[in-house]
PDB file of N, CA and C in Angstrom:
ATOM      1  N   UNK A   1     190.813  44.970-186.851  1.00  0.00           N
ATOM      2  CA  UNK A   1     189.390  44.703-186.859  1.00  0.00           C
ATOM      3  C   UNK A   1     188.819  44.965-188.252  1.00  0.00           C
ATOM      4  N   UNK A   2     187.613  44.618-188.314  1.00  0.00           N
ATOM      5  CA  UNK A   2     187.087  44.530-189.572  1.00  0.00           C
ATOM      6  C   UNK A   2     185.862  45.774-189.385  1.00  0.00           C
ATOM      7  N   UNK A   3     184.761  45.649-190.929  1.00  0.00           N
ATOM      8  CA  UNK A   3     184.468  46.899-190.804  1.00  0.00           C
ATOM      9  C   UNK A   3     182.476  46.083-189.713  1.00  0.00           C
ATOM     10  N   UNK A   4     182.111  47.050-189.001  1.00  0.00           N
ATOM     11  CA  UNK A   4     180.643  46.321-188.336  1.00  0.00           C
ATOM     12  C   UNK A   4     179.917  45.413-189.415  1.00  0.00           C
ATOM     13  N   UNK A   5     179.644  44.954-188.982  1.00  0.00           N
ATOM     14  CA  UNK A   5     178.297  43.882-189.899  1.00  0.00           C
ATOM     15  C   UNK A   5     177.077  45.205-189.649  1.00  0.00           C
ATOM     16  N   UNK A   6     176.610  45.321-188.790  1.00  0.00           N
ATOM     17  CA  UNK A   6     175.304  46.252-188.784  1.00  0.00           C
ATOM     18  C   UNK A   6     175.700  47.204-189.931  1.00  0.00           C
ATOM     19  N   UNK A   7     177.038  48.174-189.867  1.00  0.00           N
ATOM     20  CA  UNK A   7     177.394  48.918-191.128  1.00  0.00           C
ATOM     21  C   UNK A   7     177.243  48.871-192.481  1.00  0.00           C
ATOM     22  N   UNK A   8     177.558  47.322-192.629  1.00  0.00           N
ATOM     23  CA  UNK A   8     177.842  46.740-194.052  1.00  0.00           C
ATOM     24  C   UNK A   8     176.465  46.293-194.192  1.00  0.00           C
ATOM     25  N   UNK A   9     175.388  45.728-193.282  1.00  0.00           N
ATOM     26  CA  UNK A   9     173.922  44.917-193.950  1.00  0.00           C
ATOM     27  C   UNK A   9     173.470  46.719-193.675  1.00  0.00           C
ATOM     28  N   UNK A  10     173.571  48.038-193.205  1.00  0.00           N
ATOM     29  CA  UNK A  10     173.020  48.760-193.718  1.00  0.00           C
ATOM     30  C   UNK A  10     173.288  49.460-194.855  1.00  0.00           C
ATOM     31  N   UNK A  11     174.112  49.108-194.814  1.00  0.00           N
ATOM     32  CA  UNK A  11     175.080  49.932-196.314  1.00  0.00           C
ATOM     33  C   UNK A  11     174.239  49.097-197.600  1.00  0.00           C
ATOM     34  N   UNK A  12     174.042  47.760-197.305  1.00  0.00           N
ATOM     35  CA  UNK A  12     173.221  47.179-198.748  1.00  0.00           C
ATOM     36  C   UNK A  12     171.845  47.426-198.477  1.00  0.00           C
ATOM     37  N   UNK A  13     170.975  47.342-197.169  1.00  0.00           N
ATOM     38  CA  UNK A  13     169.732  47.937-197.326  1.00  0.00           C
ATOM     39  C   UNK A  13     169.139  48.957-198.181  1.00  0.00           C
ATOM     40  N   UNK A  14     170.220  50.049-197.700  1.00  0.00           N
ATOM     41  CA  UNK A  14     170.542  51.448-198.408  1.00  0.00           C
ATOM     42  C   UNK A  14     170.252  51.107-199.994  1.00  0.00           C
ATOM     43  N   UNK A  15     171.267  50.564-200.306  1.00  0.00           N
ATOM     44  CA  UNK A  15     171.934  50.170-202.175  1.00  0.00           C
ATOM     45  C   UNK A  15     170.194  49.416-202.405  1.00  0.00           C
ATOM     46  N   UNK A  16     169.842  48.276-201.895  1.00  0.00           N
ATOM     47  CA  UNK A  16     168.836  47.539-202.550  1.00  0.00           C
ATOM     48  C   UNK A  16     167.944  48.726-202.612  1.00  0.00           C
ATOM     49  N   UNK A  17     167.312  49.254-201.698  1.00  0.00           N
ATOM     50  CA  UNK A  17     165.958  50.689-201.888  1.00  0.00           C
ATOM     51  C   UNK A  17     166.123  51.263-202.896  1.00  0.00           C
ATOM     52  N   UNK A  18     167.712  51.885-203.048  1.00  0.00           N
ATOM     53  CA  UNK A  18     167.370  52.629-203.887  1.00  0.00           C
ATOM     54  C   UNK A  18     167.835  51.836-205.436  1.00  0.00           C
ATOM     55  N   UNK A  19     168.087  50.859-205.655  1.00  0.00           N
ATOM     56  CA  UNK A  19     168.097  49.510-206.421  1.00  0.00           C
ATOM     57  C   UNK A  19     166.308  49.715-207.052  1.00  0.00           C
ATOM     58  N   UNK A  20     165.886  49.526-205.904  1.00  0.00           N
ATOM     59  CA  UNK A  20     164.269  49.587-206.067  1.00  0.00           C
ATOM     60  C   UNK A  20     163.666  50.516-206.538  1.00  0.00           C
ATOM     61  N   UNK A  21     163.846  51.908-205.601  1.00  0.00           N
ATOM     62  CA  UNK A  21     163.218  52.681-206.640  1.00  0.00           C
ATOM     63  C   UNK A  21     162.885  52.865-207.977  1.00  0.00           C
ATOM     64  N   UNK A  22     164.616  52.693-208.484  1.00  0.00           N
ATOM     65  CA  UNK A  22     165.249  53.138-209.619  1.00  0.00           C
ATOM     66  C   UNK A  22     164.400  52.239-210.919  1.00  0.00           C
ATOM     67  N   UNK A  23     164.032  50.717-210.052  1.00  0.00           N
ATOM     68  CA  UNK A  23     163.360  49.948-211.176  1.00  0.00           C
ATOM     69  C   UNK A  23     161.359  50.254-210.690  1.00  0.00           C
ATOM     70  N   UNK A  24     161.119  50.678-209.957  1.00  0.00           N
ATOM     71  CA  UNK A  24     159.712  50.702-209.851  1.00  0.00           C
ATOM     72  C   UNK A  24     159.363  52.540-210.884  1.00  0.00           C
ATOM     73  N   UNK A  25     160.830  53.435-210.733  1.00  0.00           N
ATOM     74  CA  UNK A  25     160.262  54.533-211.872  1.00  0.00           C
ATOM     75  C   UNK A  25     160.377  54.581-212.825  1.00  0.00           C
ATOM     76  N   UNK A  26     161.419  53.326-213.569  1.00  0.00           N
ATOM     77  CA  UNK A  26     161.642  52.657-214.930  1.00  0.00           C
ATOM     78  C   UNK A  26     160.383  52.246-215.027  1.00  0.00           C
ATOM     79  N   UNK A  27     159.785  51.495-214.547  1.00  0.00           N
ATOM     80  CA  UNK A  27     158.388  50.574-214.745  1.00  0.00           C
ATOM     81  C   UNK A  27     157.242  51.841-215.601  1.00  0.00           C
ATOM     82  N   UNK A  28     157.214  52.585-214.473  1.00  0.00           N
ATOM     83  CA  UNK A  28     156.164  53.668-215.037  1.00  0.00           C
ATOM     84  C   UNK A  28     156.557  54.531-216.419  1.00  0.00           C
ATOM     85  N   UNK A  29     158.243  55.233-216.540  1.00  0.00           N
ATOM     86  CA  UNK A  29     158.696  55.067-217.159  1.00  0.00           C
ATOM     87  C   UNK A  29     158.262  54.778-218.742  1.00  0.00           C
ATOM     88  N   UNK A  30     158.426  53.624-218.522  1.00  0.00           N
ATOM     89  CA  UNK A  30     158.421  52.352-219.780  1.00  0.00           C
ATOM     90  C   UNK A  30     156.879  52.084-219.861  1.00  0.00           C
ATOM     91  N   UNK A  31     155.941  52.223-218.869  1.00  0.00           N
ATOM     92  CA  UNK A  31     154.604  52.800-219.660  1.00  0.00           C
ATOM     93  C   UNK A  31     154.342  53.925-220.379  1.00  0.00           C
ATOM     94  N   UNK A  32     154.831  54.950-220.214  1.00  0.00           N
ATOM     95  CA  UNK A  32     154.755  56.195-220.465  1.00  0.00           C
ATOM     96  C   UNK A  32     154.812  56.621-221.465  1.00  0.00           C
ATOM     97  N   UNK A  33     156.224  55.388-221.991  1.00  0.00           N
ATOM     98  CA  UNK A  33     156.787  55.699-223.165  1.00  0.00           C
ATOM     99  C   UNK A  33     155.709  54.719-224.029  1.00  0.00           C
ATOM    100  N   UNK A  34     155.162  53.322-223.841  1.00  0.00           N
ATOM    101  CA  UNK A  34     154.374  52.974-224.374  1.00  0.00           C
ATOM    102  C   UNK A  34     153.756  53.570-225.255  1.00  0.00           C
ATOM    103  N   UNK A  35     152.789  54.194-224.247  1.00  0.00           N
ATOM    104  CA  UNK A  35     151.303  54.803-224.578  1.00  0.00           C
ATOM    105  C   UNK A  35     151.747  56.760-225.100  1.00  0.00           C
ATOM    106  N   UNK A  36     153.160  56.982-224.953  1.00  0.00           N
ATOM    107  CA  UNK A  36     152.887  57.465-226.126  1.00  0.00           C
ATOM    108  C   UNK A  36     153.698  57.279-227.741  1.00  0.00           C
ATOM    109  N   UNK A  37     154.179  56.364-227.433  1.00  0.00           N
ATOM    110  CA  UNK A  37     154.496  55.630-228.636  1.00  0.00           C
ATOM    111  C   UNK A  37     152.937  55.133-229.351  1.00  0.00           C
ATOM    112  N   UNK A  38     152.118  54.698-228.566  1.00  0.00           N
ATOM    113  CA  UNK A  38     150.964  54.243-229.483  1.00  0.00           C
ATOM    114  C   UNK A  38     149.888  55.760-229.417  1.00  0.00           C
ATOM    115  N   UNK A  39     149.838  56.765-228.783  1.00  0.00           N
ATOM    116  CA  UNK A  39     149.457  57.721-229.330  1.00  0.00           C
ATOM    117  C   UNK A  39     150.127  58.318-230.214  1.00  0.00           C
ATOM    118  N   UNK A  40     151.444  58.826-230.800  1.00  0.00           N
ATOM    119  CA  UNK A  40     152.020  59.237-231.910  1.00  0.00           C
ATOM    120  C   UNK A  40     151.577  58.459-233.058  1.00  0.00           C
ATOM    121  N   UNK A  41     150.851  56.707-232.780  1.00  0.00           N
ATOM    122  CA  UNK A  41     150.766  56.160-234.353  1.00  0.00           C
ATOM    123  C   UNK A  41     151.419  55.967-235.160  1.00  0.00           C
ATOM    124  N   UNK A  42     152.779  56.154-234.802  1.00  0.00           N
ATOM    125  CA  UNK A  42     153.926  56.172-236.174  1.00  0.00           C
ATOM    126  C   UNK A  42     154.918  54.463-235.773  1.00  0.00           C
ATOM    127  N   UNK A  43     154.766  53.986-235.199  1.00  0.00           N
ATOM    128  CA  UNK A  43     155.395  52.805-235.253  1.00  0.00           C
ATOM    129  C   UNK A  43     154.234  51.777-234.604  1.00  0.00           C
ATOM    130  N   UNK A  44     154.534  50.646-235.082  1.00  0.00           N
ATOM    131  CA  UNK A  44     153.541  49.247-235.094  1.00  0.00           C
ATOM    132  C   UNK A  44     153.883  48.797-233.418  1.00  0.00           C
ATOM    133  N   UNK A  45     152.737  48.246-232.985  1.00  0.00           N
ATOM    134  CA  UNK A  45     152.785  47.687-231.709  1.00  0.00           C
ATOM    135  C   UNK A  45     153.860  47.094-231.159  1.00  0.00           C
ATOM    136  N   UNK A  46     154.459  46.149-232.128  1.00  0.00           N
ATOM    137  CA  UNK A  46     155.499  45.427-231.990  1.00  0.00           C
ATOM    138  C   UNK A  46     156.918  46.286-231.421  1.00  0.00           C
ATOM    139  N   UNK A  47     156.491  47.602-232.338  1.00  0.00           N
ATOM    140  CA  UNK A  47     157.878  48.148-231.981  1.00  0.00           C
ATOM    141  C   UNK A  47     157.562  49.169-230.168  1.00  0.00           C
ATOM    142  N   UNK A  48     156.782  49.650-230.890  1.00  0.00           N
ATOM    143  CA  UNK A  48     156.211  50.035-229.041  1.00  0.00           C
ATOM    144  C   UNK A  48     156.429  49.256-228.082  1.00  0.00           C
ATOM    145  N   UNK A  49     156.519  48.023-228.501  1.00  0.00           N
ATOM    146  CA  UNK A  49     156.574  46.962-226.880  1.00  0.00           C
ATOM    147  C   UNK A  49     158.593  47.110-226.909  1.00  0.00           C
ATOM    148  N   UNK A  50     159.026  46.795-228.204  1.00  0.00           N
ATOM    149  CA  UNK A  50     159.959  47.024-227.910  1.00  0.00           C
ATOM    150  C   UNK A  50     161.051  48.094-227.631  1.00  0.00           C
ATOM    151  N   UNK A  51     160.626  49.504-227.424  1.00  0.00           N
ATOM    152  CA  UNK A  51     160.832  50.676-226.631  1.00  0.00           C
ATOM    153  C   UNK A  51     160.587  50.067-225.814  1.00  0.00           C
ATOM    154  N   UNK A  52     159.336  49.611-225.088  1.00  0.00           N
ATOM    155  CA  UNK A  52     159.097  49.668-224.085  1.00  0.00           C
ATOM    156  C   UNK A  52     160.204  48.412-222.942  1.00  0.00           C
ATOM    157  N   UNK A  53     160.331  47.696-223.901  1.00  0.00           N
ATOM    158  CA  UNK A  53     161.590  46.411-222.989  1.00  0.00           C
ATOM    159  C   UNK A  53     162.883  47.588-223.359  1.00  0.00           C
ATOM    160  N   UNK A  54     162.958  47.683-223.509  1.00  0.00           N
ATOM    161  CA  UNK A  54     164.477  48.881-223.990  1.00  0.00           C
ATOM    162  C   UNK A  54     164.763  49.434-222.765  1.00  0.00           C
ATOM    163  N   UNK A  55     163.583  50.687-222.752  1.00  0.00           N
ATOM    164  CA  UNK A  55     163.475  51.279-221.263  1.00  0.00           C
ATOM    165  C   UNK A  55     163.389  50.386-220.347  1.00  0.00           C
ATOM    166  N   UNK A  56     162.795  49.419-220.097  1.00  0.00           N
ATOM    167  CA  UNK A  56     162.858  48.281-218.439  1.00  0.00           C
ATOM    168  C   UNK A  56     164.408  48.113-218.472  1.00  0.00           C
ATOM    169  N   UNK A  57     164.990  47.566-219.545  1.00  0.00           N
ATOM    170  CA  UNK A  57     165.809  46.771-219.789  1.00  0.00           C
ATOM    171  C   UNK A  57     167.159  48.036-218.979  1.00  0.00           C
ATOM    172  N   UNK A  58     167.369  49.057-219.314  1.00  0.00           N
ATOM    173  CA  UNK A  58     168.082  50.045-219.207  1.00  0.00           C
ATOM    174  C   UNK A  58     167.605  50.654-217.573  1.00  0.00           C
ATOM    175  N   UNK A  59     166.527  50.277-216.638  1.00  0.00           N
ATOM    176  CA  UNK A  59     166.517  50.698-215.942  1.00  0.00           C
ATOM    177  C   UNK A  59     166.932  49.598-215.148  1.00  0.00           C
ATOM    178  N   UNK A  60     166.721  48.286-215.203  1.00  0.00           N
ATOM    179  CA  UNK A  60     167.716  46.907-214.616  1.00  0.00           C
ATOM    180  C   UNK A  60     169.014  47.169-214.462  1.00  0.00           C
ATOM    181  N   UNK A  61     169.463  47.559-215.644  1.00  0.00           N
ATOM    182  CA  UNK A  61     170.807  47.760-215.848  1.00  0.00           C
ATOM    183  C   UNK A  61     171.769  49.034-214.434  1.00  0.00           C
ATOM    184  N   UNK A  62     170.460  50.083-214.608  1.00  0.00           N
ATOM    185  CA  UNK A  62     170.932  50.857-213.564  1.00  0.00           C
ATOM    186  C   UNK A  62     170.595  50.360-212.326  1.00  0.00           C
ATOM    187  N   UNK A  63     169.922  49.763-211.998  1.00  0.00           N
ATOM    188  CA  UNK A  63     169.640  48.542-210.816  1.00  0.00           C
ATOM    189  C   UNK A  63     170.540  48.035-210.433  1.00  0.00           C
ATOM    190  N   UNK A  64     170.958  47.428-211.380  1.00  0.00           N
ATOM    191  CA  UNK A  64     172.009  46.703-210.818  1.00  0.00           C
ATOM    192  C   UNK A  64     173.822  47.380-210.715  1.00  0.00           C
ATOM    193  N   UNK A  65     173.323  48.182-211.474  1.00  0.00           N
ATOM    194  CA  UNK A  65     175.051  49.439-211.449  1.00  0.00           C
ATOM    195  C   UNK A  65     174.891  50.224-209.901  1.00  0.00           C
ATOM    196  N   UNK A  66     173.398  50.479-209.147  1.00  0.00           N
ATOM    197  CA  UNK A  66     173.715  50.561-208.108  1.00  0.00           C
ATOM    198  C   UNK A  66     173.747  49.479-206.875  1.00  0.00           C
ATOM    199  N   UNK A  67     173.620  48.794-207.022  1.00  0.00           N
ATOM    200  CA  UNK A  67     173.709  47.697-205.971  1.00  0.00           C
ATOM    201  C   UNK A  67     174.621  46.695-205.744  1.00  0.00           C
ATOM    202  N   UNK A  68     175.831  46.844-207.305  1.00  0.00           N
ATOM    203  CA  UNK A  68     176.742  46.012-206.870  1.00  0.00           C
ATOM    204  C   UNK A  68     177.700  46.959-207.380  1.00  0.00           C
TER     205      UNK A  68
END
């Protein structure tokens, strides 16, 4: 026999949530780091946004390292 289907679609329910989390506390995260990248004043907007895709970018990444 094989392993339940109910087992296995809960076993990825499981993985996607916390898939989810992981990118909805990156999100905040990657504001965080924003705004205080533009309160320190020491690097140009441009580069602030790009911290800020850095961090999203790195929390996708763990997104997806848990879900597949």
């Amino acid at each position: 026999m094989g392993i339940p289907v109910m087992s296995v679609a809960t076993e990825q329910g499981q993985q996607r949530k916390s898939a989810r989390d992981v990118r909805q506390d990156t999100r905040q995260g990657a504001r965080d780091t924003k705004q205080d990248c533009r309160a320190a004043n020491d690097q140009s907007n441009a580069a602030c946004r790009q911290d800020k895709r850095a961090t999203k970018q790195k929390g996708r990444q763990t997104g997806r390292d848990i879900k597949y």
